[in-house]
PDB file of N, CA and C in Angstrom:
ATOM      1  N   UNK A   1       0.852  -1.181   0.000  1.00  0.00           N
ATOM      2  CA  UNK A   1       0.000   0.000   0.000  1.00  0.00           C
ATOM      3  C   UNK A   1       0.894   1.240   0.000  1.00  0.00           C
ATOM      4  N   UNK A   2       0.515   2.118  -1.175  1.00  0.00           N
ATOM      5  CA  UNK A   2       1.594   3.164  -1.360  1.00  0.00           C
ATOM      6  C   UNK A   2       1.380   4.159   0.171  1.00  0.00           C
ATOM      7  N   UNK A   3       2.099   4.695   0.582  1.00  0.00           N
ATOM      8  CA  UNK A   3       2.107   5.659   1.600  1.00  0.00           C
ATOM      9  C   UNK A   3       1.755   7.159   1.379  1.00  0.00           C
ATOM     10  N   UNK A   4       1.200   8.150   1.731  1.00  0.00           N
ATOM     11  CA  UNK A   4       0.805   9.390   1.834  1.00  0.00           C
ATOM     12  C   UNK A   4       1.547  10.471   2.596  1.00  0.00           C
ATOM     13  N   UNK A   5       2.587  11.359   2.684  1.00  0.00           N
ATOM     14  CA  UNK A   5       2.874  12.275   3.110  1.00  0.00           C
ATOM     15  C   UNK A   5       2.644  13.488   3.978  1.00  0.00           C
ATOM     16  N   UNK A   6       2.222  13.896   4.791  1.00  0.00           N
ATOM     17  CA  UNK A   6       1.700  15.168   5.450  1.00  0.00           C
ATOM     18  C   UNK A   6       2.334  15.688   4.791  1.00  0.00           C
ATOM     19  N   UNK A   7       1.659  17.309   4.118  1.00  0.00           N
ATOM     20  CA  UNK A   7       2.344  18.440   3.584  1.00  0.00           C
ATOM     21  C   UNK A   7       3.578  18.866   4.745  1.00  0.00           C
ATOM     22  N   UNK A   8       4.460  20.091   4.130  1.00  0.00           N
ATOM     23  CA  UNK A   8       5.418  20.788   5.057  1.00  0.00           C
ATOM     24  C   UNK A   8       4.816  21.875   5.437  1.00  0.00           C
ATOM     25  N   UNK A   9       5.475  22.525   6.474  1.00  0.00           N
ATOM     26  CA  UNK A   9       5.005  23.870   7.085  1.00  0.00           C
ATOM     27  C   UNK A   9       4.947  25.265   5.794  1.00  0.00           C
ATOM     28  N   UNK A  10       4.278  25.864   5.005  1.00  0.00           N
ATOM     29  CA  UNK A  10       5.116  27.111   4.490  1.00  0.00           C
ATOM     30  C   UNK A  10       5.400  28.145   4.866  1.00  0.00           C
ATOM     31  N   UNK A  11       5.187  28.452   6.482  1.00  0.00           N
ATOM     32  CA  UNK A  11       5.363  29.354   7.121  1.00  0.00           C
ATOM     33  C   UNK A  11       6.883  28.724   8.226  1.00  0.00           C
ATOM     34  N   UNK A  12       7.331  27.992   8.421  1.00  0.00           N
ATOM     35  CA  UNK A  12       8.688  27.885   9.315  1.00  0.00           C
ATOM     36  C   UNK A  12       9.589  27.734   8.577  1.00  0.00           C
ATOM     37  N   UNK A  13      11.111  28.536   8.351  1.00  0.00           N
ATOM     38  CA  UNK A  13      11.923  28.608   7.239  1.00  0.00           C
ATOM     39  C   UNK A  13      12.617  26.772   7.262  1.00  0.00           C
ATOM     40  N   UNK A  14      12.146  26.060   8.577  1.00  0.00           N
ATOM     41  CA  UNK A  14      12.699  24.717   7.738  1.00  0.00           C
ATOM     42  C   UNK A  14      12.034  24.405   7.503  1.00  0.00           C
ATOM     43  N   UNK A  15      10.694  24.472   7.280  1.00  0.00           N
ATOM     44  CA  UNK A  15       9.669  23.609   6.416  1.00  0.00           C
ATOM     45  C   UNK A  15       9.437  22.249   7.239  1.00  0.00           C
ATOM     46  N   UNK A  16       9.218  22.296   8.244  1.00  0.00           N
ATOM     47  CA  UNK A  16       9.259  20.838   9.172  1.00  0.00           C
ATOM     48  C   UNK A  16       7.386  19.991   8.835  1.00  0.00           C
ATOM     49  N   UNK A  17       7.429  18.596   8.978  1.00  0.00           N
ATOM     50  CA  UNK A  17       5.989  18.227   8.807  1.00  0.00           C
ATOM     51  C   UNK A  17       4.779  18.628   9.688  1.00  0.00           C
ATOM     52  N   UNK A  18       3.921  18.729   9.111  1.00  0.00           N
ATOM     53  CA  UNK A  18       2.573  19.267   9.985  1.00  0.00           C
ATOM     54  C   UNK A  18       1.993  17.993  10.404  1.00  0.00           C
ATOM     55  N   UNK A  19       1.475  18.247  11.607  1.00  0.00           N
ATOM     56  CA  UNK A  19       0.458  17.069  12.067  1.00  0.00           C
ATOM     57  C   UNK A  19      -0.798  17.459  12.013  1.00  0.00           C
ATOM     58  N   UNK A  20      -1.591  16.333  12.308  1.00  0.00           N
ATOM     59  CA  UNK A  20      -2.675  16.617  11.906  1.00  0.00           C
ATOM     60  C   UNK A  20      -3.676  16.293  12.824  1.00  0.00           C
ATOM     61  N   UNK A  21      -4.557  17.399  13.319  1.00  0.00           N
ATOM     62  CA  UNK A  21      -4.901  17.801  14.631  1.00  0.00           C
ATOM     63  C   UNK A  21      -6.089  17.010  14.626  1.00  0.00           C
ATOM     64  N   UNK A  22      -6.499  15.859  15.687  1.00  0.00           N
ATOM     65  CA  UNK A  22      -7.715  15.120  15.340  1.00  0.00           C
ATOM     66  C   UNK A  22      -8.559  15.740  16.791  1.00  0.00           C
ATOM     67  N   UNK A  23      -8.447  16.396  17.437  1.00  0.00           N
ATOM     68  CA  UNK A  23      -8.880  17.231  19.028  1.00  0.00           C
ATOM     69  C   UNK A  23     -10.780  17.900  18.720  1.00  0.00           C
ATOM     70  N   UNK A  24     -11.032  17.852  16.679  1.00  0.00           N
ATOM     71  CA  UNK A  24     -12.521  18.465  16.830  1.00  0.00           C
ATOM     72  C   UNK A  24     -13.304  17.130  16.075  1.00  0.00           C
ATOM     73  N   UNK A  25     -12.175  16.238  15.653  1.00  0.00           N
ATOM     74  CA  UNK A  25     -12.635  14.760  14.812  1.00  0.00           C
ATOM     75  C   UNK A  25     -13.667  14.171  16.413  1.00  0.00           C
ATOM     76  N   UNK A  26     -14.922  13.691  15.506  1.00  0.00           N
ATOM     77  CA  UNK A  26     -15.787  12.447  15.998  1.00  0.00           C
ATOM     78  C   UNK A  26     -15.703  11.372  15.508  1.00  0.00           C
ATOM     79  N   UNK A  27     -16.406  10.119  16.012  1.00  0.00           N
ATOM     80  CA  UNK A  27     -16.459   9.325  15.671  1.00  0.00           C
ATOM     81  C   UNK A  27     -17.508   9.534  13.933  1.00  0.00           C
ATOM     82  N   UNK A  28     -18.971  10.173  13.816  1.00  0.00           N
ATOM     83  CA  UNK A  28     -19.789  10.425  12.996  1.00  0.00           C
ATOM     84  C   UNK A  28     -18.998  10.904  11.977  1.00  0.00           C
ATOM     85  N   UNK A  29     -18.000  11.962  12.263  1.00  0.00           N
ATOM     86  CA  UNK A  29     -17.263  12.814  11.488  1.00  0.00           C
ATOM     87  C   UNK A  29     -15.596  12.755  11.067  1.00  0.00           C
ATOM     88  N   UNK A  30     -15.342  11.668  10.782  1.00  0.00           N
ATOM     89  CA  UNK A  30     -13.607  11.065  10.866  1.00  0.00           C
ATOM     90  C   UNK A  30     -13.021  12.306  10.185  1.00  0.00           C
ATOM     91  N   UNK A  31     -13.384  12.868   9.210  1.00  0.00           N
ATOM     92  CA  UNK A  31     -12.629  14.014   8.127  1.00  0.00           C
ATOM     93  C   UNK A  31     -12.903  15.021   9.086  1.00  0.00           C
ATOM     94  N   UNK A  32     -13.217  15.435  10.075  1.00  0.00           N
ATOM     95  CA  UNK A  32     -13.458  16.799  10.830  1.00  0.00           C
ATOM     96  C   UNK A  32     -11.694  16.835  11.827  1.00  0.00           C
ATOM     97  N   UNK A  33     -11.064  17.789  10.921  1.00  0.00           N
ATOM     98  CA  UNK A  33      -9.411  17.683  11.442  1.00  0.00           C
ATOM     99  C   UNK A  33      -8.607  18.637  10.499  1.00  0.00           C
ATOM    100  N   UNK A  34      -7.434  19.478  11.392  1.00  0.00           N
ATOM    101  CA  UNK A  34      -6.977  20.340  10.859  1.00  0.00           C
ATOM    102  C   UNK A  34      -5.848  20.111  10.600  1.00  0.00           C
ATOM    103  N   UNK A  35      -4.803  20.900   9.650  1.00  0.00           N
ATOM    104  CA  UNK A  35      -3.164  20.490   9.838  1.00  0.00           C
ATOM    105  C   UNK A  35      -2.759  21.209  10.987  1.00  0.00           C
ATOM    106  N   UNK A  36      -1.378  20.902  11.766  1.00  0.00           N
ATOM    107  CA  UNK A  36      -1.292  21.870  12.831  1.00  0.00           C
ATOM    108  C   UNK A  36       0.380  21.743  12.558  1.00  0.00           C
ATOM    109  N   UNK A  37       1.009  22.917  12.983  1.00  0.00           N
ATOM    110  CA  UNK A  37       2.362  22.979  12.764  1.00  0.00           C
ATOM    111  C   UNK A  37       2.645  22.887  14.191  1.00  0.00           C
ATOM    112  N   UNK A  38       3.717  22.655  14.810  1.00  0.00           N
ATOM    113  CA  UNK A  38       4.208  22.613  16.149  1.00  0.00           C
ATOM    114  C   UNK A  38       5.201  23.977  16.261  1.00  0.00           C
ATOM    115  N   UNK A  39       5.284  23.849  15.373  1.00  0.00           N
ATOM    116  CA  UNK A  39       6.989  25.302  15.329  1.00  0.00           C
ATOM    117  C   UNK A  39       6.445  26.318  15.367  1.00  0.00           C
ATOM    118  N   UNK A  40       5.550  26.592  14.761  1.00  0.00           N
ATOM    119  CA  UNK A  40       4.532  28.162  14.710  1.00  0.00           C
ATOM    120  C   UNK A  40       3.201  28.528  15.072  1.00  0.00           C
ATOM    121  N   UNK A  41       3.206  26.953  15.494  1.00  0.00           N
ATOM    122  CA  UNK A  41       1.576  26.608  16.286  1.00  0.00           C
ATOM    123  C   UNK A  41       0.727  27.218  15.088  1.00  0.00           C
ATOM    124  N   UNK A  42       0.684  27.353  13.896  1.00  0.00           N
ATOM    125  CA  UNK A  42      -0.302  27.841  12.770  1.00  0.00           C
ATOM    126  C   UNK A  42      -1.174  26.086  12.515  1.00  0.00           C
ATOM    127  N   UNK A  43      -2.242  26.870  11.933  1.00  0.00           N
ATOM    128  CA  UNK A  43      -3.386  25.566  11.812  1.00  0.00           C
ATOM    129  C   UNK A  43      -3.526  25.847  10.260  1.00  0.00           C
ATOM    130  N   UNK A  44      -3.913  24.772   9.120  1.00  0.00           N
ATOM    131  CA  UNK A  44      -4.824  24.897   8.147  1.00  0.00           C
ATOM    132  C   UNK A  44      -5.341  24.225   7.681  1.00  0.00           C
ATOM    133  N   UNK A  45      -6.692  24.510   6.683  1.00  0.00           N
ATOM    134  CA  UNK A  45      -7.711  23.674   6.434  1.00  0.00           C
ATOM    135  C   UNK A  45      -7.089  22.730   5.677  1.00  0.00           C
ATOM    136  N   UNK A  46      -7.261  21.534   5.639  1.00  0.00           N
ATOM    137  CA  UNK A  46      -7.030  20.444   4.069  1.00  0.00           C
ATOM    138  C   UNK A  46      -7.976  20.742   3.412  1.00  0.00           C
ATOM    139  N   UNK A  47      -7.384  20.897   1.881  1.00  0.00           N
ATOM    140  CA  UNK A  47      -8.147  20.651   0.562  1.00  0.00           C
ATOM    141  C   UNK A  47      -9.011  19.402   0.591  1.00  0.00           C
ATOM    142  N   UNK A  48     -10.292  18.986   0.221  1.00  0.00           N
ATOM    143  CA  UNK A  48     -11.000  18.218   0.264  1.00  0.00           C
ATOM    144  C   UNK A  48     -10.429  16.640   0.158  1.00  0.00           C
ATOM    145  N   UNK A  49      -9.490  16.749  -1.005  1.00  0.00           N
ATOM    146  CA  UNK A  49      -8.949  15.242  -1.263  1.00  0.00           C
ATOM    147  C   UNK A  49      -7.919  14.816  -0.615  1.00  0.00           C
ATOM    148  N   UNK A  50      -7.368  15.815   0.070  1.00  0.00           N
ATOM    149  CA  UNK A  50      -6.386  15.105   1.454  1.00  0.00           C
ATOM    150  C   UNK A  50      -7.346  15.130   2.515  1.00  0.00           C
ATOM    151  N   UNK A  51      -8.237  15.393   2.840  1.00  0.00           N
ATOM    152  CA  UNK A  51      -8.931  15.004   4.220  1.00  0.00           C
ATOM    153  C   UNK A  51      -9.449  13.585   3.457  1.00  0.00           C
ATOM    154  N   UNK A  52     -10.139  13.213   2.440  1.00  0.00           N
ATOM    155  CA  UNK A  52     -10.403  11.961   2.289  1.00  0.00           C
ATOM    156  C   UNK A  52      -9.475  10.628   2.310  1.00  0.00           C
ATOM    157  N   UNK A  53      -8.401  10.974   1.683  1.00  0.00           N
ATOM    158  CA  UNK A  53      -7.420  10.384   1.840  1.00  0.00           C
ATOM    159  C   UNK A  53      -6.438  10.185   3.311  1.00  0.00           C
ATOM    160  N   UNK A  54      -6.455  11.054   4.149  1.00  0.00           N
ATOM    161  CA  UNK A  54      -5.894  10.861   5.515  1.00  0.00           C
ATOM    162  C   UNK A  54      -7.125  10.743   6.352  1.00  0.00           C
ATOM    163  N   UNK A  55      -8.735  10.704   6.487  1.00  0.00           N
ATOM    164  CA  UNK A  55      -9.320  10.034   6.898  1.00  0.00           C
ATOM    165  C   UNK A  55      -9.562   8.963   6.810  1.00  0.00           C
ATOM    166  N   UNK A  56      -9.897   8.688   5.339  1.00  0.00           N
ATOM    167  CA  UNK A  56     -10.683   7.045   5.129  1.00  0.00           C
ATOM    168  C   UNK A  56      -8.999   6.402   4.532  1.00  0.00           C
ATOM    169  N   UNK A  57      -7.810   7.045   4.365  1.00  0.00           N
ATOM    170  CA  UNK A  57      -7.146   5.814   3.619  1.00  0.00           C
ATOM    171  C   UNK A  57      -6.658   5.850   2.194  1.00  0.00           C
ATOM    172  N   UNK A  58      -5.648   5.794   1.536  1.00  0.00           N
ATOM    173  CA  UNK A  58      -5.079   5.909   0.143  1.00  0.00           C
ATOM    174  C   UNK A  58      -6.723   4.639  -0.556  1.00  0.00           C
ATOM    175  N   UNK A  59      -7.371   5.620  -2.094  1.00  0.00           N
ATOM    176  CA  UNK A  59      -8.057   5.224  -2.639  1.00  0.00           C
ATOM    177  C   UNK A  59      -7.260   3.628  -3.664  1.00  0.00           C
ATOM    178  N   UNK A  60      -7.934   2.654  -3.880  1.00  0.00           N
ATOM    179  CA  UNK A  60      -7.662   2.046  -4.625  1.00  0.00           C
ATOM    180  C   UNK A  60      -8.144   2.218  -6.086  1.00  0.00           C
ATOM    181  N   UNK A  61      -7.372   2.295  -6.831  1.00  0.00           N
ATOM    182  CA  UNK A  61      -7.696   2.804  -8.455  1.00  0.00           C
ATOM    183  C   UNK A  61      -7.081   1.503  -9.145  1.00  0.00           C
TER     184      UNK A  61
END
């Protein structure tokens, strides 16, 4: 199963990985989750097809 990446920060000049904040995710709502940087404490939304993909799982095609 190919693997998926978290984007990088574009706001910390090393560009370190973002995590991904599951603190407003439910059970009803698995895609309800933000990126979160640790270095600059900045948050942002995912584009629709990375929340599907880091909720439910790399699609099989």
């Amino acid at each position: 199963m190919p693997t998926i990446e978290p984007p990088r920060c574009p706001n910390c000049p090393d560009r370190p990985w973002v995590w991904r904040d599951m603190t407003t995710a439910v059970p009803e709502r698995p895609d309800l989750w933000y990126w979160y940087c640790a270095g600059c404490r900045g948050y942002w939304e995912p584009v629709p097809e990375c929340r599907a993909v880091f909720a439910h799982g790399v699609p099989v095609v």
